[in-house]
Protein backbone atom coordinates (compact mmCIF):
# COMPACT_ATOMS: atom_id res chain seq x y z
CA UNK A 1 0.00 0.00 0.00
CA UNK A 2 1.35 3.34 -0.70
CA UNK A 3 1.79 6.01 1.86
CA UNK A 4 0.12 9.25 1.93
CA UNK A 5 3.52 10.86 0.84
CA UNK A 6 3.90 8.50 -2.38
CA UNK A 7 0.52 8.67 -3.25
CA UNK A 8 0.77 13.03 -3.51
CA UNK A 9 3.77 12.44 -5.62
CA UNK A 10 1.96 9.84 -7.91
CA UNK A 11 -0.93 12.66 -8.37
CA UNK A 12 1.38 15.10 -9.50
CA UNK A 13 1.55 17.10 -6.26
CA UNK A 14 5.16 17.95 -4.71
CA UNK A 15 6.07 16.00 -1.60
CA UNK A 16 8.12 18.90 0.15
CA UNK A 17 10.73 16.60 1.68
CA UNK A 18 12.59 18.95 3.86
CA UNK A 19 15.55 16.63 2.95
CA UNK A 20 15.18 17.35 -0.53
CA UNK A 21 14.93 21.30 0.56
CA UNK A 22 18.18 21.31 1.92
CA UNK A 23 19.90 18.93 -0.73
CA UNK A 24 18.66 21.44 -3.24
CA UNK A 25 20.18 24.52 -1.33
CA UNK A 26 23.31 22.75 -0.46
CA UNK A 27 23.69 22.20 -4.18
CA UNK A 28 23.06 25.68 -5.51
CA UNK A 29 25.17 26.92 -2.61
CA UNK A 30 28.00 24.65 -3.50
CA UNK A 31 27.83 25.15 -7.14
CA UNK A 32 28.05 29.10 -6.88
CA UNK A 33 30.94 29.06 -4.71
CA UNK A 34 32.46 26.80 -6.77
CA UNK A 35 31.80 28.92 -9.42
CA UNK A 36 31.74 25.63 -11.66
CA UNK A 37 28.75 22.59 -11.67
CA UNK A 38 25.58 22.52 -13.44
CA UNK A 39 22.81 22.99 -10.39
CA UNK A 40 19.93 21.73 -12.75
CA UNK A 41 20.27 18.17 -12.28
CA UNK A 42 20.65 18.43 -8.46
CA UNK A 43 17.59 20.52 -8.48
CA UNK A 44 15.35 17.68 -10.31
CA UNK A 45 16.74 14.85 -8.92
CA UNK A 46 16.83 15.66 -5.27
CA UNK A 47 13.00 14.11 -4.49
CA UNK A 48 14.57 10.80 -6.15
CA UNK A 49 17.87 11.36 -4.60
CA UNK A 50 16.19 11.71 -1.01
CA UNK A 51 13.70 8.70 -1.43
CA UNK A 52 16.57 6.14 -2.50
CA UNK A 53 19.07 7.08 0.05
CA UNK A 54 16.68 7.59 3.07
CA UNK A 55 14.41 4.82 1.99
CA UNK A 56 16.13 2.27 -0.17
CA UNK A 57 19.78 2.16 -0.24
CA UNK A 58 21.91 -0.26 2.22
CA UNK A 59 24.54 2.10 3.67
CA UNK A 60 26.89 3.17 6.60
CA UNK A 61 28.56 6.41 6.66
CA UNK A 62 30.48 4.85 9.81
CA UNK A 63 31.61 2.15 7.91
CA UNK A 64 31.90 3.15 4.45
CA UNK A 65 33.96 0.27 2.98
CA UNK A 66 31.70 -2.33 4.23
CA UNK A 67 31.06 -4.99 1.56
CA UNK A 68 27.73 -5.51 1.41
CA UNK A 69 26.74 -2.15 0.95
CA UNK A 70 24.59 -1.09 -2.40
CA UNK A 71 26.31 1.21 -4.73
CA UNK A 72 25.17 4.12 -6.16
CA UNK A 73 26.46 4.88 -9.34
CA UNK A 74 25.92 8.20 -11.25
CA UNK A 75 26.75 8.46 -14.68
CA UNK A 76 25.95 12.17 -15.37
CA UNK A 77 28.94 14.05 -14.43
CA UNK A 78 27.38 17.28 -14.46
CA UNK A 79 25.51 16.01 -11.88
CA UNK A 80 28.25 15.23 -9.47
CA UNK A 81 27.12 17.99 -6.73
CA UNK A 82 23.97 16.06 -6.23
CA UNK A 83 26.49 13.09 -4.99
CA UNK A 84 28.48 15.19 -3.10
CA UNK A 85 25.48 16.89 -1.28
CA UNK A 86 24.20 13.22 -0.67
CA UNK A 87 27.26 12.33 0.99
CA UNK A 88 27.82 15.29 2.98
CA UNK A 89 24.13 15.48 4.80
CA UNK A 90 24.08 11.70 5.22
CA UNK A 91 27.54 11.91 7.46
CA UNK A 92 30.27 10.93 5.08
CA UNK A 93 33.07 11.80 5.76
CA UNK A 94 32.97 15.12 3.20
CA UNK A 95 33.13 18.71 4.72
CA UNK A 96 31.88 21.56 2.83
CA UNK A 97 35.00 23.15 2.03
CA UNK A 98 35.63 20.05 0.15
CA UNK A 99 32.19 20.40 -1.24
CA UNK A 100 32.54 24.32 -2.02
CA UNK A 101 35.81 23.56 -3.78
């Protein structure tokens, strides 16, 4: 059965993840200090983004080499701030200098 979240979504009506909020704002902030990136993708994706890490995704930021972890790959390059922004607000070990840089 689908929650009352996924079912707004499915009827065309934004879900308003506060998650997603900041994943978006990290982005754009990270991008214009940067002064490099593409902030588009991070924009679109960051519903999907939030909903796969928080919901789906096997991981440990304490224990980031463990083996049986799922991978995420992303194969859109200008994209990349999305991944950093991911691993950043779900405690990797990834500072926002590093981000910003």
């Amino acid at each position: 059965m689908a929650s009352a979240s996924n079912a707004r979504v499915l009827r065309g009506q934004p879900s308003h993840d506060p998650r997603a909020t900041a994943l978006r704002a990290l982005a754009m902030d990270a991008v214009q200090k940067a002064n490099c990136g593409h902030p588009g993708a991070p924009m679109g994706m960051a519903e999907m983004a939030v909903a796969l890490w928080g919901n789906h995704l096997q991981h440990n930021p304490r224990d980031p080499h463990w083996a049986d972890r799922d991978r995420f790959v992303l194969s859109n390059g200008h994209a990349s701030m999305l991944l950093y922004a991911l691993l950043h607000l779900t405690g990797y070990d990834l500072s926002l200098d590093e981000i910003k840089h």
